[in-house]
C-alpha atoms as a PDB file:
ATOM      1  CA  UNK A   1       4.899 -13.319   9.565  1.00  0.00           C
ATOM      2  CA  UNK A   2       1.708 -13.364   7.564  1.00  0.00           C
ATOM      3  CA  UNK A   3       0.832 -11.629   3.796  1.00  0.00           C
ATOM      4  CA  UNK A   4      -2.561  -9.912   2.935  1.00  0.00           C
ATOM      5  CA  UNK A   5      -3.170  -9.466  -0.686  1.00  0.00           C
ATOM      6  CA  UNK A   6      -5.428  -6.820  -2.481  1.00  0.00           C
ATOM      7  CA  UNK A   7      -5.826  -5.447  -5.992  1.00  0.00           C
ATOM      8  CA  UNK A   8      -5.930  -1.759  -5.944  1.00  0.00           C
ATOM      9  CA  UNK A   9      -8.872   0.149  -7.325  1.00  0.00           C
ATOM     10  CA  UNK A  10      -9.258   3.832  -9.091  1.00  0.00           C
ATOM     11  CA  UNK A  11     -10.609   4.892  -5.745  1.00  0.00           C
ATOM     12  CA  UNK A  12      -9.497   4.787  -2.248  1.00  0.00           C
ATOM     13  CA  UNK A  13      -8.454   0.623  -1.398  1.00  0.00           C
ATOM     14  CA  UNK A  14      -7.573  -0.069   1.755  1.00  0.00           C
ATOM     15  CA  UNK A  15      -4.642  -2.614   1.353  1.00  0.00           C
ATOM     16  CA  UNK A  16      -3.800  -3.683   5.026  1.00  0.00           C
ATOM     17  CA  UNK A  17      -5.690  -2.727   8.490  1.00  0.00           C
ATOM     18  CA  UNK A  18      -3.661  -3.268  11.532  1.00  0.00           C
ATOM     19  CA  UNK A  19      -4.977  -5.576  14.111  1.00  0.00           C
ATOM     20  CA  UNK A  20      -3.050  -4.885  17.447  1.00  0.00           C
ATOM     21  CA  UNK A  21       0.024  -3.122  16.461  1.00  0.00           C
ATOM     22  CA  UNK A  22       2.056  -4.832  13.561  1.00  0.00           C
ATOM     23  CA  UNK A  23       5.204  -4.152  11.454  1.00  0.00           C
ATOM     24  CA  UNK A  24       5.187  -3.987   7.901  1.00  0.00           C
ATOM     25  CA  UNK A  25       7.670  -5.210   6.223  1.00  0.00           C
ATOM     26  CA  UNK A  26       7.696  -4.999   3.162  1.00  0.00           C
ATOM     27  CA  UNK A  27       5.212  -3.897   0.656  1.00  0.00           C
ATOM     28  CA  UNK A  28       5.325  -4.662  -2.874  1.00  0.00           C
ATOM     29  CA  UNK A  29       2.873  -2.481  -5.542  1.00  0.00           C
ATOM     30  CA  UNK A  30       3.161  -4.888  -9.104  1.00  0.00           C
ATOM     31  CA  UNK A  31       1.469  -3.366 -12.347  1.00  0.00           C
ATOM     32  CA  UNK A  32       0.210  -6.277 -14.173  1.00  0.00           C
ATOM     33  CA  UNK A  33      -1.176  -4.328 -17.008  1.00  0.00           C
ATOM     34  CA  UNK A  34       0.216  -3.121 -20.726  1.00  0.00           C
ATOM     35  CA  UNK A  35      -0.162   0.493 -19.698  1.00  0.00           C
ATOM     36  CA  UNK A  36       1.680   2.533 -16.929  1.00  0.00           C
ATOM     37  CA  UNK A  37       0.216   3.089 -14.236  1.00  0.00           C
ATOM     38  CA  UNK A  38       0.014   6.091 -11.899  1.00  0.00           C
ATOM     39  CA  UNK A  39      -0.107   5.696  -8.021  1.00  0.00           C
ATOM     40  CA  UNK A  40      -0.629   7.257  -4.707  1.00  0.00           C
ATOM     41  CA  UNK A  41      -0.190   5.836  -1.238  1.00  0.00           C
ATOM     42  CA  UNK A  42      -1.545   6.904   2.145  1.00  0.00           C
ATOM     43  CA  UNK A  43      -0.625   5.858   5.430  1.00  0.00           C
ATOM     44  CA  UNK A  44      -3.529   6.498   8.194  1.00  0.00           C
ATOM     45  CA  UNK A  45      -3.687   6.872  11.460  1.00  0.00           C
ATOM     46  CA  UNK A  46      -6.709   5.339  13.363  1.00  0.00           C
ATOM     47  CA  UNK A  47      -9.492   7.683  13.329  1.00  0.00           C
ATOM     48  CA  UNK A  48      -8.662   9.903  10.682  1.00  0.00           C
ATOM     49  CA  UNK A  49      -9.137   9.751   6.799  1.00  0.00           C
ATOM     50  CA  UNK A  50      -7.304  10.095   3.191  1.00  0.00           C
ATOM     51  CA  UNK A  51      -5.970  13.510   2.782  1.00  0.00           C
ATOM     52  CA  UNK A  52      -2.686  14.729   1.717  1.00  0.00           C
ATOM     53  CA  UNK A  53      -1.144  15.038   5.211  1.00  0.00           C
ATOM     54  CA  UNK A  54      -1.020  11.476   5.261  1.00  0.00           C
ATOM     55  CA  UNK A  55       0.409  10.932   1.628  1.00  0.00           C
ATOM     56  CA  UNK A  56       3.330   8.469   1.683  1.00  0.00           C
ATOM     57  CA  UNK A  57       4.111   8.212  -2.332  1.00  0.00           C
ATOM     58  CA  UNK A  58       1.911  10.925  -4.751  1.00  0.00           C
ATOM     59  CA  UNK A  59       1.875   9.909  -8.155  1.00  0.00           C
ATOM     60  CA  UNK A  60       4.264   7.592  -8.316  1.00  0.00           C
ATOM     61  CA  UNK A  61       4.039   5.945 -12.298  1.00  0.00           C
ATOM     62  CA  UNK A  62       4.506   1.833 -12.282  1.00  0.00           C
ATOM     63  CA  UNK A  63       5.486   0.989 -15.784  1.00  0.00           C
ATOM     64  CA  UNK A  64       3.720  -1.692 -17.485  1.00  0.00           C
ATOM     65  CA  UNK A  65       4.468  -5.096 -16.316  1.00  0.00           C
ATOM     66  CA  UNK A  66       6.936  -3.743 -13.394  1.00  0.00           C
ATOM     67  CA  UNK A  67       6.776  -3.628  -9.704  1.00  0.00           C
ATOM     68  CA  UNK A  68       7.828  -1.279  -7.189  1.00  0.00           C
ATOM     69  CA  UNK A  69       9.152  -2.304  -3.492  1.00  0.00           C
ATOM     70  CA  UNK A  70       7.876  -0.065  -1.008  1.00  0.00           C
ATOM     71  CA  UNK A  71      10.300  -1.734   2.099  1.00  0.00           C
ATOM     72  CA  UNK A  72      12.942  -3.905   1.729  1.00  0.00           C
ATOM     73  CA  UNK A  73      16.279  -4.913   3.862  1.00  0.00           C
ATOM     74  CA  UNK A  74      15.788  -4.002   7.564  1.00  0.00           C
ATOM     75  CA  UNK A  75      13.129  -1.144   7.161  1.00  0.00           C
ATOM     76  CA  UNK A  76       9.868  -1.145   8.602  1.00  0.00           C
ATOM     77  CA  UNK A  77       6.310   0.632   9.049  1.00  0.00           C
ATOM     78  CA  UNK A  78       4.910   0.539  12.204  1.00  0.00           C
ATOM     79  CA  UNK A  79       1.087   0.575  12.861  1.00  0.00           C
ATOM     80  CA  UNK A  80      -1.222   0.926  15.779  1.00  0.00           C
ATOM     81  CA  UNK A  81      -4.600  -0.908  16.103  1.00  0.00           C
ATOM     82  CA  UNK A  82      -6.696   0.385  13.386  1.00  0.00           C
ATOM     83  CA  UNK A  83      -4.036   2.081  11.333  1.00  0.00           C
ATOM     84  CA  UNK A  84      -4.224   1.690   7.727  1.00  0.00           C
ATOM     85  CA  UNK A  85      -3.023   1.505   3.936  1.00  0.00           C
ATOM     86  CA  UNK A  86      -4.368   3.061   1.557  1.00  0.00           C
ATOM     87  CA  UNK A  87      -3.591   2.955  -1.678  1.00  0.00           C
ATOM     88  CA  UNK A  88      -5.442   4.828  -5.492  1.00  0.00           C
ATOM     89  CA  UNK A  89      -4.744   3.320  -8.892  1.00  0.00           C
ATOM     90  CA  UNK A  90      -5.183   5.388 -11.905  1.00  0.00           C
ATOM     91  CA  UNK A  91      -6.541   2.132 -13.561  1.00  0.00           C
ATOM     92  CA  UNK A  92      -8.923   0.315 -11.763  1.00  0.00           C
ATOM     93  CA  UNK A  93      -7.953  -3.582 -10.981  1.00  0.00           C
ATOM     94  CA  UNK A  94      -3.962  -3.057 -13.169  1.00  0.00           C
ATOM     95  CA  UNK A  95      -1.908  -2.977  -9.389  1.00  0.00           C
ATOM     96  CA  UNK A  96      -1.969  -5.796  -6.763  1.00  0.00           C
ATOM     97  CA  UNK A  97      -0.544  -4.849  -3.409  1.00  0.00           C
ATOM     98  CA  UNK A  98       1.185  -7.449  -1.555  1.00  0.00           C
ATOM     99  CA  UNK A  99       2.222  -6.953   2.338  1.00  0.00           C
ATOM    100  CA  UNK A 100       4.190  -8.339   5.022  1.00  0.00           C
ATOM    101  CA  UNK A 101       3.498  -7.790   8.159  1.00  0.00           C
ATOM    102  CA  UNK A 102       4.376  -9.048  11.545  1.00  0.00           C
ATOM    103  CA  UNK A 103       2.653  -8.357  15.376  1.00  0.00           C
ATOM    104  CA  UNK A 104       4.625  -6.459  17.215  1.00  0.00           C
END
């Protein structure tokens, strides 16, 4: 199993590209900020882009100093090559995105 680590921007941040085809297992958003923040999350295919028919979570608020758990237990996300998380802060640099993932 490995972990990739990325703090999430006000803009589009891609938080994990799959290499191969990989499971994700768990994907933790953490607001380290005083102030709530507000955000959305994208899962896309290879070879397409952001837009609402791949929205996963849409304005989801993190409250300050809290952190939401996108998978836990036995769930997971499966990705082709070149699939991708994305994710859009409302604050730029207040979220870091932690997630596991495994090859498949």
């Amino acid at each position: 199993m490995s972990i990739n680590t990325q703090v999430v921007g006000n803009s589009n941040t891609t938080v994990y590209t799959s290499t191969n085809s990989t499971a994700i297992t768990n994907l933790t958003l953490c607001n380290f900020s005083n102030a709530n923040v507000t955000i959305s999350l994208h899962v896309v295919p290879n070879g397409t882009v952001v837009t609402t028919s791949n929205m996963m979570l849409d304005t989801l608020t993190i409250t300050a100093h809290d952190t939401y758990v996108l998978y836990s237990g036995s769930e997971k996300l499966l990705l082709d090559n070149g699939d991708f998380i994305n994710v859009f802060g409302s604050i730029d640099g207040a979220v870091t995105a932690i997630t596991s993932y495994t090859a498949i």
